[in-house]
C-alpha atoms as a PDB file:
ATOM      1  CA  UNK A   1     -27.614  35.524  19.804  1.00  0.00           C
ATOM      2  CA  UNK A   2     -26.883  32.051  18.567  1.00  0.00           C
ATOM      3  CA  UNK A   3     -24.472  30.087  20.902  1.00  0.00           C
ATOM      4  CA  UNK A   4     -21.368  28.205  18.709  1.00  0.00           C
ATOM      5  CA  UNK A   5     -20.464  24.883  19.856  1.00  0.00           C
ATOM      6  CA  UNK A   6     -18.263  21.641  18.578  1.00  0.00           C
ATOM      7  CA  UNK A   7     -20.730  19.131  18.862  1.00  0.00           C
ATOM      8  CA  UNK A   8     -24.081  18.631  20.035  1.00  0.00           C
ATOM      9  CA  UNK A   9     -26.893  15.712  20.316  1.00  0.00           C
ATOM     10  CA  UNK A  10     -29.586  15.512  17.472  1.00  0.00           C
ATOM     11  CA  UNK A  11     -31.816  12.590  17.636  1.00  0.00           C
ATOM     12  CA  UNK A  12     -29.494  10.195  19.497  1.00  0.00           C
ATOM     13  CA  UNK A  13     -26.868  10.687  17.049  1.00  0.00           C
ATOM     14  CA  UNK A  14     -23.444  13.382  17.867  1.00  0.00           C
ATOM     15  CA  UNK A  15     -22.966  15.963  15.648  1.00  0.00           C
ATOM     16  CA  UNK A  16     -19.610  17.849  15.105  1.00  0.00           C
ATOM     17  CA  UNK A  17     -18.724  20.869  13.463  1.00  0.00           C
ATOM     18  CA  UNK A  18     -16.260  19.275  11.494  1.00  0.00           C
ATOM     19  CA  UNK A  19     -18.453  16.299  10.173  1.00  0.00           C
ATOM     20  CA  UNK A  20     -16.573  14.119  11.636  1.00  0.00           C
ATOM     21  CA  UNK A  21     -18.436  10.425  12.981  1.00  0.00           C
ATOM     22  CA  UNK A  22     -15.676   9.135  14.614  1.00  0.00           C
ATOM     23  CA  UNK A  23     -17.057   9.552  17.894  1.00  0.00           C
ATOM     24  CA  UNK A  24     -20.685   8.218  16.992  1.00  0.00           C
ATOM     25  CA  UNK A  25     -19.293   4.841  14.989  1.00  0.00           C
ATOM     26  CA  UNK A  26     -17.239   4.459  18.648  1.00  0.00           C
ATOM     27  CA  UNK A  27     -19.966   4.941  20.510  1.00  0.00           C
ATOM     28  CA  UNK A  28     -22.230   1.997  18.295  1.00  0.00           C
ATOM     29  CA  UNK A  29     -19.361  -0.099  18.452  1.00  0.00           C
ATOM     30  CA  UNK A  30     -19.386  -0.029  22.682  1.00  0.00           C
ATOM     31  CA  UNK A  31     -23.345  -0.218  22.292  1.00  0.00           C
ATOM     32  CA  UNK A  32     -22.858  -3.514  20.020  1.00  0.00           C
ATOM     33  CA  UNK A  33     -20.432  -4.829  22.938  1.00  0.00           C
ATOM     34  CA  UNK A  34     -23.154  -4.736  25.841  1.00  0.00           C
ATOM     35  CA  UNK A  35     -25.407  -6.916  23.833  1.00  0.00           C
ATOM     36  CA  UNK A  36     -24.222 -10.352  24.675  1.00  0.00           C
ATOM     37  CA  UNK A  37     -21.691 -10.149  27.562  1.00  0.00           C
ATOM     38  CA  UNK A  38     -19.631 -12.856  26.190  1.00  0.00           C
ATOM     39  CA  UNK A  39     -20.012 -13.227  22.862  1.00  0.00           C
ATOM     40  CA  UNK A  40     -17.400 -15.961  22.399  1.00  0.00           C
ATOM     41  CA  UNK A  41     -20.039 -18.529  24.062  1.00  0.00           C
ATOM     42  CA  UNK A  42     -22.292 -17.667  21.575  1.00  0.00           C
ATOM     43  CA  UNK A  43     -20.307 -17.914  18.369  1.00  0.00           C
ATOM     44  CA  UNK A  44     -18.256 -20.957  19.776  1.00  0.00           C
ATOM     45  CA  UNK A  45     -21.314 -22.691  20.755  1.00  0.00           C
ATOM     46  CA  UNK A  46     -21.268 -26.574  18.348  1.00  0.00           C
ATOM     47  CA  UNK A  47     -25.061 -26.887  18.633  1.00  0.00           C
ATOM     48  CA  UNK A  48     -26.053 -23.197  16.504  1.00  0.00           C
ATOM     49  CA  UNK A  49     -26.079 -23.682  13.190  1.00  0.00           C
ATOM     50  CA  UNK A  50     -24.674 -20.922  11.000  1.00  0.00           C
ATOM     51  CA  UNK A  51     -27.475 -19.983   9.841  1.00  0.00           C
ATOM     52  CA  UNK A  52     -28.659 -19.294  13.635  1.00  0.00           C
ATOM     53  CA  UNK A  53     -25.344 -17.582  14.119  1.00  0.00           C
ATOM     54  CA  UNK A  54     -25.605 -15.356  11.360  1.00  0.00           C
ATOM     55  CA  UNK A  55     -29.474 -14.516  12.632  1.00  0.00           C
ATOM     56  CA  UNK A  56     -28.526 -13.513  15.967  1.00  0.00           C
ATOM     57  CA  UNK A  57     -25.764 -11.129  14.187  1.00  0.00           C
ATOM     58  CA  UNK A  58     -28.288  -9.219  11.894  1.00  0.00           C
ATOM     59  CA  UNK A  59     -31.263  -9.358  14.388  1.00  0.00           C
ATOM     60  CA  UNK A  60     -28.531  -7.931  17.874  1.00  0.00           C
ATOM     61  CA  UNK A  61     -25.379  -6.462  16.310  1.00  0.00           C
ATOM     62  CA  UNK A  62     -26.026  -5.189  13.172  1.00  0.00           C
ATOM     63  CA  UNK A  63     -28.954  -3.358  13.985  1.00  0.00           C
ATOM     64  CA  UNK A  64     -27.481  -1.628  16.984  1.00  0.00           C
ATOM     65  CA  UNK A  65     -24.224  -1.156  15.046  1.00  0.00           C
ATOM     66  CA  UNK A  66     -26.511   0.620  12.048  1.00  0.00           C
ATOM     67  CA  UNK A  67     -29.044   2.641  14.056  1.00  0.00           C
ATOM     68  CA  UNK A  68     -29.050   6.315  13.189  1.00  0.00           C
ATOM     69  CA  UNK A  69     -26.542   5.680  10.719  1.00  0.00           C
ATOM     70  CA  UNK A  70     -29.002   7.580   8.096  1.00  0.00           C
ATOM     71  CA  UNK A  71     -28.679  10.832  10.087  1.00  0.00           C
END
């Protein structure tokens, strides 16, 4: 016999019986957080360029933000 459940863990990413992501695009989002501790020094900083600004976005955050986002 098969055991039913609501949700269950399939190569990193939550899966719900209702197809639902809302739980996995919260959990990225709190992933994305404990990348740089205080972010606000980073993007404040005078002496990064934007283009240096907008690397460090792609290259930390979006990547963490979009991984597993295929399954």
């Amino acid at each position: 016999m098969v055991e039913s459940v609501t949700n269950f863990s399939y190569l990193g990413s939550d899966i719900t019986s209702d197809g639902l992501v809302t739980s996995e695009v919260h959990k990225d989002i709190g992933l994305t957080s404990n990348i740089t501790p205080q972010p606000h020094a980073v993007w404040r900083h005078s002496r990064l360029s934007l283009t240096m600004k907008l690397h460090l976005y792609t290259s930390l955050v979006q990547s963490v933000l979009l991984y597993g986002s295929e399954t």
